[in-house]
C-alpha atoms as a PDB file:
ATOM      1  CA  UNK A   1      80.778  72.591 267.925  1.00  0.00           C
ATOM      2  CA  UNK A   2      83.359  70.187 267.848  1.00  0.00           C
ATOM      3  CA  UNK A   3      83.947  67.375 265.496  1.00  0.00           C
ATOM      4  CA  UNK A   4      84.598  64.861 268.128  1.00  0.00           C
ATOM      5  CA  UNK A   5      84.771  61.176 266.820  1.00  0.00           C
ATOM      6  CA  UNK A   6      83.965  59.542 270.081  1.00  0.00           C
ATOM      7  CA  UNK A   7      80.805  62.059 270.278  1.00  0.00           C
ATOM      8  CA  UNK A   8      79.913  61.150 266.713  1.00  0.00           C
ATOM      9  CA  UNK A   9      80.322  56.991 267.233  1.00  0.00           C
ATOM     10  CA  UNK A  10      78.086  57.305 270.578  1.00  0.00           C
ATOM     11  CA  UNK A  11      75.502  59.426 269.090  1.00  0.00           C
ATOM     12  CA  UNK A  12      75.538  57.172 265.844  1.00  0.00           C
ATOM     13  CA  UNK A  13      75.262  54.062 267.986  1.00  0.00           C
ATOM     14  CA  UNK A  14      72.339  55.353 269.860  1.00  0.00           C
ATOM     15  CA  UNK A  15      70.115  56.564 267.571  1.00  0.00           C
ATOM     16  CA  UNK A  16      71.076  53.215 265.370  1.00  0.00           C
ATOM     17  CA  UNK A  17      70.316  51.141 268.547  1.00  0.00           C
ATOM     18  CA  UNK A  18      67.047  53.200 269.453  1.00  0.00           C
ATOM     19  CA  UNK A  19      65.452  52.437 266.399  1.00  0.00           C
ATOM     20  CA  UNK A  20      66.858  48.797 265.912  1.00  0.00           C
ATOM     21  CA  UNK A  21      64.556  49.054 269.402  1.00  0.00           C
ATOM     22  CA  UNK A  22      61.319  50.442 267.328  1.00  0.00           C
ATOM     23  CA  UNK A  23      61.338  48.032 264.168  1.00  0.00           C
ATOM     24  CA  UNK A  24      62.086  45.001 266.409  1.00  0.00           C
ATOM     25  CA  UNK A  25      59.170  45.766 268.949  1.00  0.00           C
ATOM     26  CA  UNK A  26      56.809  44.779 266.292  1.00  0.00           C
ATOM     27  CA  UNK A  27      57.928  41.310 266.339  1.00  0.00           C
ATOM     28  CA  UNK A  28      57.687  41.020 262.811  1.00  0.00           C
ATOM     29  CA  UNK A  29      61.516  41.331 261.502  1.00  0.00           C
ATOM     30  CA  UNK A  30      63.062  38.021 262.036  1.00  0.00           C
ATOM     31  CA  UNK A  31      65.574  37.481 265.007  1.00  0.00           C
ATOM     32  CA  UNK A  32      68.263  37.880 262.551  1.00  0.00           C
ATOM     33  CA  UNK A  33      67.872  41.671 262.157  1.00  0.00           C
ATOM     34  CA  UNK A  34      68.128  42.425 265.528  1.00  0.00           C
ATOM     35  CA  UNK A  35      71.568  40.578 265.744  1.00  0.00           C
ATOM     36  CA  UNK A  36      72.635  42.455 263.208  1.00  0.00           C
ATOM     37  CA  UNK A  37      71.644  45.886 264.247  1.00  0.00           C
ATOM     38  CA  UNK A  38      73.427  45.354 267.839  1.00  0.00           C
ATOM     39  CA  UNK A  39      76.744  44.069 266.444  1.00  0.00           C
ATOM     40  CA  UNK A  40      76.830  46.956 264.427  1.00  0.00           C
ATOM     41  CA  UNK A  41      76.280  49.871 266.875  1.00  0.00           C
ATOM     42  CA  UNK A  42      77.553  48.125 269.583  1.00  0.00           C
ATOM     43  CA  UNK A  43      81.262  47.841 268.014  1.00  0.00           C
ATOM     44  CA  UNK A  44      80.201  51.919 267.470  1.00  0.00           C
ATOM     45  CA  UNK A  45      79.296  52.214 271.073  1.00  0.00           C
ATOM     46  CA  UNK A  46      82.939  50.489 272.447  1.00  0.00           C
ATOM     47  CA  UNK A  47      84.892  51.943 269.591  1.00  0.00           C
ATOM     48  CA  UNK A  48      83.683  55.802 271.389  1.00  0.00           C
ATOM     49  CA  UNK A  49      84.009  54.195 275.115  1.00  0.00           C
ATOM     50  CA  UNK A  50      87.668  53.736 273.745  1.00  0.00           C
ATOM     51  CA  UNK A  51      88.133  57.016 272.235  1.00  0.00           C
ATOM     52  CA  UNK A  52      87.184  58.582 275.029  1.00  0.00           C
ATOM     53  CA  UNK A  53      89.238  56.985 277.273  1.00  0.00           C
ATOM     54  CA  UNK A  54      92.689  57.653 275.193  1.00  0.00           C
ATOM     55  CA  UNK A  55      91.596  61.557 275.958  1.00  0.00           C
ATOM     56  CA  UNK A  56      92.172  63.853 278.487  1.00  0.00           C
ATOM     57  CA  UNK A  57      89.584  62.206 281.128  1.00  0.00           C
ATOM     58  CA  UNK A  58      87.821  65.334 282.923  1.00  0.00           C
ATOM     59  CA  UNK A  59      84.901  64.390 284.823  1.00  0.00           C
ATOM     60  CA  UNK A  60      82.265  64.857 282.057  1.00  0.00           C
ATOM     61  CA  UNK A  61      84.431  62.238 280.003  1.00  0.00           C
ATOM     62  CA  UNK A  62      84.699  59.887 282.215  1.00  0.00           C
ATOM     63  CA  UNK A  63      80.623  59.427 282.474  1.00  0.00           C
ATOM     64  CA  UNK A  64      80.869  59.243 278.250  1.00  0.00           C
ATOM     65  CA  UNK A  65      83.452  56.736 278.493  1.00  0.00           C
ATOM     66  CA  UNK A  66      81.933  54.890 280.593  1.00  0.00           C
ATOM     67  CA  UNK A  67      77.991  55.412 278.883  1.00  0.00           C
ATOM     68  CA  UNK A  68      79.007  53.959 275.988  1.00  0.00           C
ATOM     69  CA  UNK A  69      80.974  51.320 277.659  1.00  0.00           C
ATOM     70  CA  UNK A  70      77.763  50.440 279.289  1.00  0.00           C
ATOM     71  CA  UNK A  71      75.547  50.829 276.232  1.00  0.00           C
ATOM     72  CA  UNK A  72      77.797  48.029 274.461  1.00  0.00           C
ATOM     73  CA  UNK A  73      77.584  45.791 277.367  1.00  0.00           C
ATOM     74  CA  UNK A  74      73.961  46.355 277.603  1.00  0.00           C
ATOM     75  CA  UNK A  75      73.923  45.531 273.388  1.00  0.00           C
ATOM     76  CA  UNK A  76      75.634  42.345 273.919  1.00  0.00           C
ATOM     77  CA  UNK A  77      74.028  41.044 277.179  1.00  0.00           C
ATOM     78  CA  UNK A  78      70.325  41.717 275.153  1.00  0.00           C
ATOM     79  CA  UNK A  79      71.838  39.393 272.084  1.00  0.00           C
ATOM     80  CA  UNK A  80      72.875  36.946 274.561  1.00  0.00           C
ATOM     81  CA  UNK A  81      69.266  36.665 275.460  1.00  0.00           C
ATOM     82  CA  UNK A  82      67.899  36.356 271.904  1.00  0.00           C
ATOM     83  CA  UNK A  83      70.020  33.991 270.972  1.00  0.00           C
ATOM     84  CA  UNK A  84      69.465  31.679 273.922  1.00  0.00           C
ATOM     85  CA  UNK A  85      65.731  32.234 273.275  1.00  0.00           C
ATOM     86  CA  UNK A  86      65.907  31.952 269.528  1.00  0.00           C
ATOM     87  CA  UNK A  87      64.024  28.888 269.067  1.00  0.00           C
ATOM     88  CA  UNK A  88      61.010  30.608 270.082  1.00  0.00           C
ATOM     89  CA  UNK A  89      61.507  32.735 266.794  1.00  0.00           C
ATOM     90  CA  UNK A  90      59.345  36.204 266.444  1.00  0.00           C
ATOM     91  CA  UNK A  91      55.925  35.800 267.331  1.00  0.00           C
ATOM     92  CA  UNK A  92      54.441  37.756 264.402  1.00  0.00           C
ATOM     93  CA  UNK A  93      56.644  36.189 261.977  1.00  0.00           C
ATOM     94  CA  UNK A  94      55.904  32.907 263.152  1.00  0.00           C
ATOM     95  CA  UNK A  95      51.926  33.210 262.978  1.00  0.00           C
ATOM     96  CA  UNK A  96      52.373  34.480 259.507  1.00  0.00           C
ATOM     97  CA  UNK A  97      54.280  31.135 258.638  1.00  0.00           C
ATOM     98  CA  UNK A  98      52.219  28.711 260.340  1.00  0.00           C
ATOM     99  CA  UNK A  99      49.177  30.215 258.515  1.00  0.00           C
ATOM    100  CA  UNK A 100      51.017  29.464 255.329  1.00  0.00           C
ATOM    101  CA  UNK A 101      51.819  25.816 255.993  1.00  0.00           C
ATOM    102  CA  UNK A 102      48.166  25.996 257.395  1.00  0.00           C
ATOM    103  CA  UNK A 103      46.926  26.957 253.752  1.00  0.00           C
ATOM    104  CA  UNK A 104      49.139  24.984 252.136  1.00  0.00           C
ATOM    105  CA  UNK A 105      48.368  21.685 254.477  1.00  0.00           C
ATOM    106  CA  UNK A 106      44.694  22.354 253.884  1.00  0.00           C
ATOM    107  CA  UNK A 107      45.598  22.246 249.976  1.00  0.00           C
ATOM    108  CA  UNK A 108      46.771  18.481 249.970  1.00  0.00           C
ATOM    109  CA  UNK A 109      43.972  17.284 252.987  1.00  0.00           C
ATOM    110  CA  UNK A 110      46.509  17.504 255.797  1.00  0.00           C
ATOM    111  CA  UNK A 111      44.742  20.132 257.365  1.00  0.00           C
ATOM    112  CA  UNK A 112      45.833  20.269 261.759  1.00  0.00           C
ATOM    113  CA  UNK A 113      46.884  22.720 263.865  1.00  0.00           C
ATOM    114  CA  UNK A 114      50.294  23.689 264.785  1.00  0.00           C
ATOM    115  CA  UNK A 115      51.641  24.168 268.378  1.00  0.00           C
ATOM    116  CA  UNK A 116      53.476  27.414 268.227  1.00  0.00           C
ATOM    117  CA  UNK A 117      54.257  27.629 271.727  1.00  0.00           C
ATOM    118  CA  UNK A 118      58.112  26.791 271.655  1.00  0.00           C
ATOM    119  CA  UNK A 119      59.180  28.742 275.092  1.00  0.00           C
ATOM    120  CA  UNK A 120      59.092  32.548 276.306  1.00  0.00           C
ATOM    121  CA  UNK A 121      60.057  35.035 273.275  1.00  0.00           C
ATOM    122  CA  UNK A 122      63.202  37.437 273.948  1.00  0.00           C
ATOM    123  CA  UNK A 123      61.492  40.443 275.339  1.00  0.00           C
ATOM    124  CA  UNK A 124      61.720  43.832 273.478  1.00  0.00           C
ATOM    125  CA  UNK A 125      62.090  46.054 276.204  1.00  0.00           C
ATOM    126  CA  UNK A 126      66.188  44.671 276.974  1.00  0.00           C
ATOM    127  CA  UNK A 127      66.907  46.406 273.826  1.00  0.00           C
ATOM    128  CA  UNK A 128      65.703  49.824 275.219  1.00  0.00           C
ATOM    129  CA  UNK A 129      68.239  49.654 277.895  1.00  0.00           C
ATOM    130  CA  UNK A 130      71.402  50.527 275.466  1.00  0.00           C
ATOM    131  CA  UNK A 131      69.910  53.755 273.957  1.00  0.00           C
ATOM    132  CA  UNK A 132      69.051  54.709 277.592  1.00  0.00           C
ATOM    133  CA  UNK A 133      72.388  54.295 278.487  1.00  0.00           C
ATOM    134  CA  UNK A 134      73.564  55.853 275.753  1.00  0.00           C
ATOM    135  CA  UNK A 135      71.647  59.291 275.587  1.00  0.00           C
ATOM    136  CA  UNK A 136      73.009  59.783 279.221  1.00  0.00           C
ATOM    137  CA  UNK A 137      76.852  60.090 277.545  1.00  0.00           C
ATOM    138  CA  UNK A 138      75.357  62.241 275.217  1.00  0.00           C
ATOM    139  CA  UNK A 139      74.386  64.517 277.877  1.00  0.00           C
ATOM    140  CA  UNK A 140      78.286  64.327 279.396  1.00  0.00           C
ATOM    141  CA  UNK A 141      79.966  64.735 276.137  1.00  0.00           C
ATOM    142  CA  UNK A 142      77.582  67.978 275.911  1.00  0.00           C
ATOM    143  CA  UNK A 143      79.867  69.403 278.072  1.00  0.00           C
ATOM    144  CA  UNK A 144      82.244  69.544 275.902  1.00  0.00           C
ATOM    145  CA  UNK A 145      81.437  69.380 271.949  1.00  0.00           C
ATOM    146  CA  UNK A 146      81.214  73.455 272.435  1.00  0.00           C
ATOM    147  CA  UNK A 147      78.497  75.934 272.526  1.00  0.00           C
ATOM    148  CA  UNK A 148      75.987  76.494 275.368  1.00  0.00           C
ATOM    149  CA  UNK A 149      75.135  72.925 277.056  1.00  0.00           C
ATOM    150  CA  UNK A 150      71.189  72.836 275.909  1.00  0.00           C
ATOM    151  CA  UNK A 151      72.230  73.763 272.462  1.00  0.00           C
ATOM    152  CA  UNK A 152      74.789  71.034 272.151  1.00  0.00           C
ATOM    153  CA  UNK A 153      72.348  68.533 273.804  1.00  0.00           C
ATOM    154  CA  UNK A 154      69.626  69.209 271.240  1.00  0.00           C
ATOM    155  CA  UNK A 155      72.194  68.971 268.582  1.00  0.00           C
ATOM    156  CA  UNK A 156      73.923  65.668 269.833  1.00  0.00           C
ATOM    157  CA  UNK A 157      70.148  63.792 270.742  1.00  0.00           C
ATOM    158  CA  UNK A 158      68.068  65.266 267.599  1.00  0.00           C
ATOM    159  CA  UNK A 159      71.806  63.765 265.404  1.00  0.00           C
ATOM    160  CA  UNK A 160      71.519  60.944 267.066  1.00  0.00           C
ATOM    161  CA  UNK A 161      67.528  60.096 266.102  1.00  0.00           C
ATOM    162  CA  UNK A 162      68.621  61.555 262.521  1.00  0.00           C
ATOM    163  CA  UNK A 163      71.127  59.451 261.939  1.00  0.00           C
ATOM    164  CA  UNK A 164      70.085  56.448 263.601  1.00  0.00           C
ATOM    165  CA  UNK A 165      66.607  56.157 261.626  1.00  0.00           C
ATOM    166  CA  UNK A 166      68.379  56.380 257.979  1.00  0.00           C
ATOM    167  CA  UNK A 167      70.785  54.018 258.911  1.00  0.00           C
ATOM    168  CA  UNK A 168      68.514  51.482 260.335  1.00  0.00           C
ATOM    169  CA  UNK A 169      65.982  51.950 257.342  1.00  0.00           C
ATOM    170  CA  UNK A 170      68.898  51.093 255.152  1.00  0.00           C
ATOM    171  CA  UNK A 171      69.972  47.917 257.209  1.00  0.00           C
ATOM    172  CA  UNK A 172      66.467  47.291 256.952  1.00  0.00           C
ATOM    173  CA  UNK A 173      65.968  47.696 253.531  1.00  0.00           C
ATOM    174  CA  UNK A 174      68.639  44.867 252.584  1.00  0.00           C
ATOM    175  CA  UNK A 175      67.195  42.513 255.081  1.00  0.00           C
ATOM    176  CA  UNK A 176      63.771  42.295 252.966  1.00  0.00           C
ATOM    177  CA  UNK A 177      66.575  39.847 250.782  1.00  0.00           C
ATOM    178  CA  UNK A 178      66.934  37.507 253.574  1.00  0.00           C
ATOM    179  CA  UNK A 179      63.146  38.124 254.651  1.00  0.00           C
ATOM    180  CA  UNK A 180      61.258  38.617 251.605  1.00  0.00           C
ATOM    181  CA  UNK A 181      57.761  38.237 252.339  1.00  0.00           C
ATOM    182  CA  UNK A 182      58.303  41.537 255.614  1.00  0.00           C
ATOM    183  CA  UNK A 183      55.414  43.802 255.389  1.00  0.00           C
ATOM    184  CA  UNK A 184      56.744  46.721 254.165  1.00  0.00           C
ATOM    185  CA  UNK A 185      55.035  49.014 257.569  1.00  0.00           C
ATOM    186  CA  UNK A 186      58.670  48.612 259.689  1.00  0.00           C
ATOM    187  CA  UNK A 187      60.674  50.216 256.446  1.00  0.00           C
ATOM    188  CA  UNK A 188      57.748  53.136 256.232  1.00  0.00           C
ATOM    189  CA  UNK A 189      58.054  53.733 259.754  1.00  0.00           C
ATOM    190  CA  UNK A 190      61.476  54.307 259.930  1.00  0.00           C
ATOM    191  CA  UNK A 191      61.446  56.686 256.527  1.00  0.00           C
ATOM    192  CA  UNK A 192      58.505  58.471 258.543  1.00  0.00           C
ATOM    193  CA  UNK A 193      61.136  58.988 261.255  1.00  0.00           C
ATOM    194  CA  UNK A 194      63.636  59.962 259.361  1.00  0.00           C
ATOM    195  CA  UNK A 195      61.607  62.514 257.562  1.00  0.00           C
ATOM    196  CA  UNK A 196      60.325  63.988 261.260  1.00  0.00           C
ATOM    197  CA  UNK A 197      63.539  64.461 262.228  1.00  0.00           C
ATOM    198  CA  UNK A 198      64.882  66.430 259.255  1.00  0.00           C
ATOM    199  CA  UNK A 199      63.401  69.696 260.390  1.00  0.00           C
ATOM    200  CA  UNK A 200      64.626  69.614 263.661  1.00  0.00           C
ATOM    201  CA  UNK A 201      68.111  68.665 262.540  1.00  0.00           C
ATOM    202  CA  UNK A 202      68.130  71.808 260.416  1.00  0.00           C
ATOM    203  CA  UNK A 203      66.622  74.061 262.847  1.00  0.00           C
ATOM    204  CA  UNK A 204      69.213  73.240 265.552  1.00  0.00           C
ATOM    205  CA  UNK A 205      71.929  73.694 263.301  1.00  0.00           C
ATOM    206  CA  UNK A 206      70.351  77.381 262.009  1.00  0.00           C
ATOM    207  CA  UNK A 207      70.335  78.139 265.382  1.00  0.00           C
ATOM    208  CA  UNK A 208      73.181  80.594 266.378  1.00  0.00           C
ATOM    209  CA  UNK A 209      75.391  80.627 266.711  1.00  0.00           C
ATOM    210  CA  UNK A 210      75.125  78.280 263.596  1.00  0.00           C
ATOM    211  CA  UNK A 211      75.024  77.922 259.740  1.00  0.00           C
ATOM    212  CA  UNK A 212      73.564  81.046 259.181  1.00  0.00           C
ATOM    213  CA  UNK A 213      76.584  82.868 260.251  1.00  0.00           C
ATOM    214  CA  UNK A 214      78.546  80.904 258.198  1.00  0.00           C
ATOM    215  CA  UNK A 215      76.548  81.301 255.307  1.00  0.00           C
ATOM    216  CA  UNK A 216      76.579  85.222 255.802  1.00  0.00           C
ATOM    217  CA  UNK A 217      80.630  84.972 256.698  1.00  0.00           C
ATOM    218  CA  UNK A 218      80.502  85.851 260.268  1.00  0.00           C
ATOM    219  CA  UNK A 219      82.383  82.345 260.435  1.00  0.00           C
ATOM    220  CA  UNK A 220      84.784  81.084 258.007  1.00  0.00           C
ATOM    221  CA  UNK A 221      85.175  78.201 256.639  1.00  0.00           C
ATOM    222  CA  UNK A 222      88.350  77.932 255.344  1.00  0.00           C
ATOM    223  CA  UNK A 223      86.892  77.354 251.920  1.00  0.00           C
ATOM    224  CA  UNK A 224      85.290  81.024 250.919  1.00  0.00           C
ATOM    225  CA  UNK A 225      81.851  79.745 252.115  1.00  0.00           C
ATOM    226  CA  UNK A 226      81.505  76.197 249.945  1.00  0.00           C
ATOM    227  CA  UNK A 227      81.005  74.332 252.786  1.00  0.00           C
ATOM    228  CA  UNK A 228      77.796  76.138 253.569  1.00  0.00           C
ATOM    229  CA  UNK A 229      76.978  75.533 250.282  1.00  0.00           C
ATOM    230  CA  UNK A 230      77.335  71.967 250.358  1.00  0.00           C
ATOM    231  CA  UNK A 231      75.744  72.199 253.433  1.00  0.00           C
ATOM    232  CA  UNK A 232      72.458  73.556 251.893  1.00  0.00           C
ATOM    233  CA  UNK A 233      72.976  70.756 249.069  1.00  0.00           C
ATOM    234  CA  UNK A 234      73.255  67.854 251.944  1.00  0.00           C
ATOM    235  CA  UNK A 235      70.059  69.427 253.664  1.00  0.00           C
ATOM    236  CA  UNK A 236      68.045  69.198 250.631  1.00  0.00           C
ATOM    237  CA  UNK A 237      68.932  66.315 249.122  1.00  0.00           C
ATOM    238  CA  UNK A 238      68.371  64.881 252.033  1.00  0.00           C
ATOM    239  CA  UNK A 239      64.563  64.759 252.036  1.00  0.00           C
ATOM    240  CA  UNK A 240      64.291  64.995 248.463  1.00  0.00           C
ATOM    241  CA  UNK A 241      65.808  61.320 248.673  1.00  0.00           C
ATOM    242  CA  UNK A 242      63.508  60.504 251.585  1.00  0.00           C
ATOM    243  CA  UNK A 243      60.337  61.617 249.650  1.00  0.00           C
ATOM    244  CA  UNK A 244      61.642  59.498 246.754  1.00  0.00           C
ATOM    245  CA  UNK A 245      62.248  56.403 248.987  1.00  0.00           C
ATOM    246  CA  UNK A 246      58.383  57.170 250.518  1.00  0.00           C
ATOM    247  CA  UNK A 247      57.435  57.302 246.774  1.00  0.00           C
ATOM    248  CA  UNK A 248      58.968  53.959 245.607  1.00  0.00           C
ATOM    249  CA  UNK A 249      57.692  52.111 248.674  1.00  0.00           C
ATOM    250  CA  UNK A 250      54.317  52.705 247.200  1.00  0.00           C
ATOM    251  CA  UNK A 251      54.427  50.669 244.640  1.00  0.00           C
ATOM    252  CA  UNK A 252      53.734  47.154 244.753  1.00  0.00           C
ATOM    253  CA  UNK A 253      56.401  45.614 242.928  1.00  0.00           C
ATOM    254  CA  UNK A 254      59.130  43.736 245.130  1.00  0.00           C
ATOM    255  CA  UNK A 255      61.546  45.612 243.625  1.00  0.00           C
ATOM    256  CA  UNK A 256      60.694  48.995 245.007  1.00  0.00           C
ATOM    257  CA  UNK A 257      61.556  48.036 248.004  1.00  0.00           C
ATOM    258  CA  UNK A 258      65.182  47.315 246.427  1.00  0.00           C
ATOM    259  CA  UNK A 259      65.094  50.684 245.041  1.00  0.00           C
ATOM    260  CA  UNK A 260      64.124  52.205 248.089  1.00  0.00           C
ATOM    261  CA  UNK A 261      67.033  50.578 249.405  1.00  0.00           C
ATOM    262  CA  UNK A 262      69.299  52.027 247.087  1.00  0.00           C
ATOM    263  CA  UNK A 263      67.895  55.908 247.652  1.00  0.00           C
ATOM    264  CA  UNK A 264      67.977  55.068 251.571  1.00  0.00           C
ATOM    265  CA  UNK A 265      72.415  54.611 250.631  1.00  0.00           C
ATOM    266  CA  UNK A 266      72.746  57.652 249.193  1.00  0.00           C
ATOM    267  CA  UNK A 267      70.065  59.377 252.244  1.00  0.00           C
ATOM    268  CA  UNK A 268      73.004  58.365 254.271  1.00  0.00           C
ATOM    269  CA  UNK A 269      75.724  60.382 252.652  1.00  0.00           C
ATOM    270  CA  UNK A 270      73.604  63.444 252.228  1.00  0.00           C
ATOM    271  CA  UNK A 271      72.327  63.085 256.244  1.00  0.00           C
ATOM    272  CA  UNK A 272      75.905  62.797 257.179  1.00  0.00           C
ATOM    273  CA  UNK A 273      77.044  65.363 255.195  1.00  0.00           C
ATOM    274  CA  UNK A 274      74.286  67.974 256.745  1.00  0.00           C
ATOM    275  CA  UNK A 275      75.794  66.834 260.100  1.00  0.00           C
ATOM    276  CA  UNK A 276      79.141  66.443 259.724  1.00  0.00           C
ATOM    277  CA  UNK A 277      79.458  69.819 257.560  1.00  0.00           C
ATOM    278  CA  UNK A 278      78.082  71.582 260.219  1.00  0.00           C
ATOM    279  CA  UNK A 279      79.812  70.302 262.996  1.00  0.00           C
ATOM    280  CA  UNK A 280      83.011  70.961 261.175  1.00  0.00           C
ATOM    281  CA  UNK A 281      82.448  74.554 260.278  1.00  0.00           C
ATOM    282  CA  UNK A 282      80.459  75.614 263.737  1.00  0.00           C
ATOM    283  CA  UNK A 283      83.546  75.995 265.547  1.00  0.00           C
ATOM    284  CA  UNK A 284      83.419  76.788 269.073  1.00  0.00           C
END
């Protein structure tokens, strides 16, 4: 399989941008987030439409180029929308608040209800449309990161979901700073997904022609078989840090979450070295 750095930004930017889509659905992450999460993986997103283009441009990518072209103008048109809808805030968030001042109002006998309707909320679903987008340049640049087609399709979309969920559970971790009274359910959620994907990233990277044949030496390296070694290392790291982060976010100190955070950053190196690894070594 070929280590393709348009391949990797798109698939990066659509998993990131999926599950930006699954923590902001619960509109209880403040508008904030969501900005964040599309500015991020939508510079991804144009950085591999522009890789792709500087390439030979066969049919196959051509539609990439052009997917992830799409799937950053599709990022940016949804933040145009939140941000000319941001005074109607996050519905969730917002009832939590207003109960607050409620409580606290009620403390000092100024007790009255609050209008929360400021205007129509910035709908969820726009932010579905740039992973959609984005899964169908996958599919082109399938064609050619190497190997049969399905294989290289299940490797590129299961990546994608991999390495979209730690990243975003990261992002996400560091935004309980700016938002410090978020439930900690979005943060589990994502952990839970990043956990759920960990077997199928292995398994599609076992399958051969795969790491097992470079960890029995049917294909070298380069490096006398350290690389599936490190490989192995990445893997299993990888959810030891995951059950770890699960573990902290347990406890019921604020500063778990912080330390989840911190176990989530180095999830990230070990989840991108058990994909990169293998896409370097699992040459076509």
């Amino acid at each position: 399989m070929k280590l393709d750095a348009a391949t990797f930004l798109l698939q990066w930017a659509t998993g990131g941008l999926l599950f930006g889509w699954v923590t902001t659905r619960r509109r209880e992450v403040s508008l904030g987030y969501g900005w964040l999460i599309r500015i991020v993986f939508a510079t991804f997103a144009a950085g591999a439409g522009a890789v792709f283009l500087t390439g030979d441009l066969t049919a196959a990518r051509a539609i990439a180029a052009v997917s992830a072209l799409a799937c950053a103008a599709a990022t940016g048109g949804a933040t145009v929308v939140s941000v000319q809808r941001r005074r109607a805030g996050v519905r969730g968030r917002e009832e939590v608040r207003a109960a607050r001042r409620a409580r606290v109002s009620a403390m000092i006998g100024r007790a009255g209800e609050e209008n929360l309707d400021r205007g129509p909320e910035f709908p969820p679903a726009l932010d579905l449309i740039a992973p959609v987008v984005g899964f169908v340049g996958l599919l082109a640049a399938a064609q050619f990161a190497g190997g049969p087609y399905l294989l290289a399709v299940a490797r590129l979309m299961v990546g994608a979901v991999f390495l979209g969920s730690v990243s975003d559970a990261m992002l996400l971790g560091h935004w309980y700073l700016v938002q410090p009274g978020l439930p900690r359910e979005p943060l589990k959620e994502l952990v839970v997904w990043t956990a759920v994907a960990w077997p199928f990233e292995i398994a599609v990277f076992l399958w051969p022609t795969g790491m097992v044949q470079v960890l029995d030496g049917v294909i070298d390296d380069g490096y006398h078989g350290v690389l599936g070694w490190i490989w192995i290392a990445s893997a299993a790291m990888t959810i030891g840090l995951v059950g770890l982060t699960w573990a902290a976010l347990r406890e019921r100190y604020y500063s778990a979450v912080m330390a989840a955070t911190g176990l989530l950053y180095l999830a990230i190196l070990t989840a991108f070295g058990t994909d990169l690894v293998a896409r370097a070594v699992i040459r076509p």
